[in-house]
N, C-alpha and C. Protein backbone atom coordinates (compact mmCIF):
# COMPACT_ATOMS: atom_id res chain seq x y z
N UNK A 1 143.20 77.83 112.30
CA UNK A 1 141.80 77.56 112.18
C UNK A 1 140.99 78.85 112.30
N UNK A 2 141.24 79.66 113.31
CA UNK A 2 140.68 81.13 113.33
C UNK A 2 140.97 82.28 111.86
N UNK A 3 142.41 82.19 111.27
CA UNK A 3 142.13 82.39 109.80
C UNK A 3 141.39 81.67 108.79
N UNK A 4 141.06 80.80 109.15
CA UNK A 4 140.05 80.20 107.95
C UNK A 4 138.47 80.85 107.56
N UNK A 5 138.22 80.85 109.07
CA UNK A 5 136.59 81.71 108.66
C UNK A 5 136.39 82.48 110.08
N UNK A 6 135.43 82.76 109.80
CA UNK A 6 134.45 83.08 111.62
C UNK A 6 134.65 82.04 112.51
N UNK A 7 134.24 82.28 113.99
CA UNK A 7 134.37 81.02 114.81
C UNK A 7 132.89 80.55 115.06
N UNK A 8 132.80 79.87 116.03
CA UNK A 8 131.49 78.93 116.19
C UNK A 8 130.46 80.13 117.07
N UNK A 9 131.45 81.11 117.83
CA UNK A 9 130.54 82.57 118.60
C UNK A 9 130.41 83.53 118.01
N UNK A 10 131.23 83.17 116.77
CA UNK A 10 131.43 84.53 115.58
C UNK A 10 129.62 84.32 114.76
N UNK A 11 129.32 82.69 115.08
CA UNK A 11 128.66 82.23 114.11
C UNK A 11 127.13 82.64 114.65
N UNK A 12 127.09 82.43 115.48
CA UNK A 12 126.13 81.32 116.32
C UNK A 12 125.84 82.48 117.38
N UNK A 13 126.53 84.02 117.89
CA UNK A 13 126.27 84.32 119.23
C UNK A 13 125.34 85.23 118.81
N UNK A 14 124.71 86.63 119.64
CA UNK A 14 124.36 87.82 119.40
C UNK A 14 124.63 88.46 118.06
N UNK A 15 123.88 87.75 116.98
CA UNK A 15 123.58 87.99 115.50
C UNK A 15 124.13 87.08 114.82
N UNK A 16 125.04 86.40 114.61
CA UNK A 16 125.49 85.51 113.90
C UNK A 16 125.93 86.28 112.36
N UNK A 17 126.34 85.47 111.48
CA UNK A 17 126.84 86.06 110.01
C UNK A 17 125.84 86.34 109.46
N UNK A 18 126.40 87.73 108.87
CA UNK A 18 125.12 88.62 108.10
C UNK A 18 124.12 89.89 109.13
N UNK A 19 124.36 89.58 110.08
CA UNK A 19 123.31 89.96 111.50
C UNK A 19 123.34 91.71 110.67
N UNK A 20 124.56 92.53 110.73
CA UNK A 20 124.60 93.60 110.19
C UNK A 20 123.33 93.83 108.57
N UNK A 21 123.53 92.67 107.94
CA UNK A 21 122.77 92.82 106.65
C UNK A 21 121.03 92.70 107.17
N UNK A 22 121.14 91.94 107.80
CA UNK A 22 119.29 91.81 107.79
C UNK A 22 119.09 92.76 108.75
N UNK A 23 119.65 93.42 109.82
CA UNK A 23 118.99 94.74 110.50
C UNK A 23 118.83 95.99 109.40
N UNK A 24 119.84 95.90 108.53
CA UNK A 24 119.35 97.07 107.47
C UNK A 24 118.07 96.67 106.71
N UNK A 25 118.06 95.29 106.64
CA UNK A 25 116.80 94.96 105.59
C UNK A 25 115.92 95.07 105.90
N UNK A 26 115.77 95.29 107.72
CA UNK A 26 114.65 94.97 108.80
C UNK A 26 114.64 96.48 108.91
N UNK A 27 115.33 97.58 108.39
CA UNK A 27 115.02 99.02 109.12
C UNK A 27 114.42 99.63 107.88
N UNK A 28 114.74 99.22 106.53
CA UNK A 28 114.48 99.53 105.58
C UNK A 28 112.54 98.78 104.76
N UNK A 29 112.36 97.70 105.10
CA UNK A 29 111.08 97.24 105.35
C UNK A 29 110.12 97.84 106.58
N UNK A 30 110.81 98.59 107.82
CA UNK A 30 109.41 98.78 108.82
C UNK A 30 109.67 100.36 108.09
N UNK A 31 109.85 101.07 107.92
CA UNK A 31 110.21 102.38 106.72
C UNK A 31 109.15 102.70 105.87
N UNK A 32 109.22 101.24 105.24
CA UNK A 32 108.35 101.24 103.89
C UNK A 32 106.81 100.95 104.58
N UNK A 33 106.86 99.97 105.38
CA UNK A 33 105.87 99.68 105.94
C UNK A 33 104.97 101.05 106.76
N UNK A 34 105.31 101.37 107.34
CA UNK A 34 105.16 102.69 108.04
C UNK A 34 104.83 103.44 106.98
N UNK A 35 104.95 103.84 105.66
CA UNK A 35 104.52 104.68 104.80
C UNK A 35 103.10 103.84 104.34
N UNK A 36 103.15 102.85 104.15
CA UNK A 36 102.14 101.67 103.83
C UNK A 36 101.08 101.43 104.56
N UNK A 37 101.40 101.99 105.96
CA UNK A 37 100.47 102.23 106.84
C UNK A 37 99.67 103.56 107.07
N UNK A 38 100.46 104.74 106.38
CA UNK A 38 99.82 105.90 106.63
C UNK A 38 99.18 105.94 105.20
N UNK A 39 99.35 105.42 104.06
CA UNK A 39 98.49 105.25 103.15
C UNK A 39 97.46 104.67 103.41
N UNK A 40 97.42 103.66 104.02
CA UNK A 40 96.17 102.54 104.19
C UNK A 40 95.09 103.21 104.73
N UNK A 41 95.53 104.40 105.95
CA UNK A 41 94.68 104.54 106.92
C UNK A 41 93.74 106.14 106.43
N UNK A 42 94.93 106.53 105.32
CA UNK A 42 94.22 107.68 104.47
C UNK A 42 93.20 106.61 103.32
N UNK A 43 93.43 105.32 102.84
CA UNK A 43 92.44 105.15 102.33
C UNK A 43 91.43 104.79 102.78
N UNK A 44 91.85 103.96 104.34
CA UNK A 44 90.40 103.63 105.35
C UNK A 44 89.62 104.83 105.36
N UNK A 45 90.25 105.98 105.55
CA UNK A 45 89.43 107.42 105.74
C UNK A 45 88.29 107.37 105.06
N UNK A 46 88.91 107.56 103.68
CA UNK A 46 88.16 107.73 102.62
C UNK A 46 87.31 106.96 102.14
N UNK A 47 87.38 105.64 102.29
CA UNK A 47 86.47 104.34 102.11
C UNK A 47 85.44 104.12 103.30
N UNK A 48 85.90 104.92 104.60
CA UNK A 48 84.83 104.69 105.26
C UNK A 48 83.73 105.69 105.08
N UNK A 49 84.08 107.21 104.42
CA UNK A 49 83.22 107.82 104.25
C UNK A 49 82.47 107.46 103.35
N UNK A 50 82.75 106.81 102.41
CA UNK A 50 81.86 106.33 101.21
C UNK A 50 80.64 105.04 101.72
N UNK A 51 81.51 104.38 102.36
CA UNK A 51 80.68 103.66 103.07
C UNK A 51 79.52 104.26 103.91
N UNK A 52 80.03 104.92 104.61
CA UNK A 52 78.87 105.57 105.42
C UNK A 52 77.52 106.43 104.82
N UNK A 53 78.51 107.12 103.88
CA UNK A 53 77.51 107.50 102.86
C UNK A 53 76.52 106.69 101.87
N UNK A 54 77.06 105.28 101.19
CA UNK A 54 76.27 104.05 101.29
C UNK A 54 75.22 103.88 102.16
N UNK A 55 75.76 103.97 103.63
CA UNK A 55 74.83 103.39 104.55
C UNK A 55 73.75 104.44 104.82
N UNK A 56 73.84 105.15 104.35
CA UNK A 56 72.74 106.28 104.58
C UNK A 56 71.87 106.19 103.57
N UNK A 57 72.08 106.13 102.13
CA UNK A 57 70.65 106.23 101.07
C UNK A 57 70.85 104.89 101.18
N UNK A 58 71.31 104.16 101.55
CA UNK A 58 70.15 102.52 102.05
C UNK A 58 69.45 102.76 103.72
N UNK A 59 69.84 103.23 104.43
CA UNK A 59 68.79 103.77 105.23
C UNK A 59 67.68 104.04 104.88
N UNK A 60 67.80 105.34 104.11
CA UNK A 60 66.65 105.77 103.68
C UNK A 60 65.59 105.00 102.69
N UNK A 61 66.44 104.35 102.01
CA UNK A 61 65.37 103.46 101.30
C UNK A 61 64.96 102.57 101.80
N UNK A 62 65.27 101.66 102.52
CA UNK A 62 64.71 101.28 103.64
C UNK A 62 63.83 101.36 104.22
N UNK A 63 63.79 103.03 104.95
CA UNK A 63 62.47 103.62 105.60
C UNK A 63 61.48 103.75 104.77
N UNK A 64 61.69 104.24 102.98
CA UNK A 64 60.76 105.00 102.51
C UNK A 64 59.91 103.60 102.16
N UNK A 65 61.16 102.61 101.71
CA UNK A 65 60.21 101.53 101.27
C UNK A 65 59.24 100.83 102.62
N UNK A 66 59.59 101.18 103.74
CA UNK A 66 58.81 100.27 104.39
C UNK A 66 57.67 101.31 104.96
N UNK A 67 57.54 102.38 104.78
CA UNK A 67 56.65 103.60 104.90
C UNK A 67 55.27 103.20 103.99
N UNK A 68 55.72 103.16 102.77
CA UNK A 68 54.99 102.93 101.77
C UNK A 68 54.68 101.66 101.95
N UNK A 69 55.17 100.27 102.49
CA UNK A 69 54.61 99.14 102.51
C UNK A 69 53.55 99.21 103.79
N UNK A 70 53.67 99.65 105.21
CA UNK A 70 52.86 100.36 105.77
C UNK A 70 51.51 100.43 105.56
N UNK A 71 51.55 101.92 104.15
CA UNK A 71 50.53 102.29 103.95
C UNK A 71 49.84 101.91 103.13
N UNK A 72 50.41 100.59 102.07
CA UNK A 72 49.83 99.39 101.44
C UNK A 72 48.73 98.73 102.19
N UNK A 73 49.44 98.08 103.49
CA UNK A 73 48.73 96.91 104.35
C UNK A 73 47.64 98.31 104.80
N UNK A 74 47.53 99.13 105.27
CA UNK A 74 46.23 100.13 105.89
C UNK A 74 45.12 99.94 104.75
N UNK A 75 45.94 100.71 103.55
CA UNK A 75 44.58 100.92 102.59
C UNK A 75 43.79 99.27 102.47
N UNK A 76 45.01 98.10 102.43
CA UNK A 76 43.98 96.86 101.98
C UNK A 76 43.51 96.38 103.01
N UNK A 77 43.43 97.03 104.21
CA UNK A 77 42.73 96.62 105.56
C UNK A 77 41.46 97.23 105.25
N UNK A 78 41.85 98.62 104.97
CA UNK A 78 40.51 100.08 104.74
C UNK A 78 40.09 99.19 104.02
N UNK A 79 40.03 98.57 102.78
CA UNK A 79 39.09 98.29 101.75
C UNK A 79 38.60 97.12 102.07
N UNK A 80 39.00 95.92 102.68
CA UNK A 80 38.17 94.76 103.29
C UNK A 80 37.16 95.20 104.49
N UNK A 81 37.29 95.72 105.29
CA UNK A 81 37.18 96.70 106.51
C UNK A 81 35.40 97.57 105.55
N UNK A 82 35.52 98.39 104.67
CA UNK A 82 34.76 98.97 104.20
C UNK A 82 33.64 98.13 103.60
N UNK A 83 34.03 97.07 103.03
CA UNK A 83 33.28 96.20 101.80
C UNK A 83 32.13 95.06 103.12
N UNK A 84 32.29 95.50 104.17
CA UNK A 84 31.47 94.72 105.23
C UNK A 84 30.21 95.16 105.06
């Protein structure tokens, strides 16, 4: 019966059949992964600078537009304000 196949601890204990095959598949995926990760984080780099740079001329437009809306509401205060 022990020439026929593996046994039931051959099967079943600390890795079971195949155990050798999926640790290579498992060393060879965190590998890839790990390269997948130092890509990602060079493109976070780079995507966050763009972003940030985004977030800056919408800042600014922002301010300029609400500068100028500002000095909208003054002048049509000045001119009701004057017409008394």
């Amino acid at each position: 019966m022990a020439t026929d196949g593996p046994s039931w601890a051959d099967q079943w204990g600390a890795g079971g059949i195949g155990a050798m095959e999926d640790d290579d598949e498992k060393t060879k995926k965190d590998s890839s992964s790990s390269k997948k990760k130092t890509d990602a984080k060079a493109t976070a780099a780079a995507g966050l600078g763009k972003a940030k740079a985004a977030a800056m001329v919408g800042a600014q437009k922002i301010k300029s537009g609400t500068s100028s809306g500002i000095k909208w509401v003054k002048n049509q205060c000045q001119k009701k304000g004057s017409s008394k």
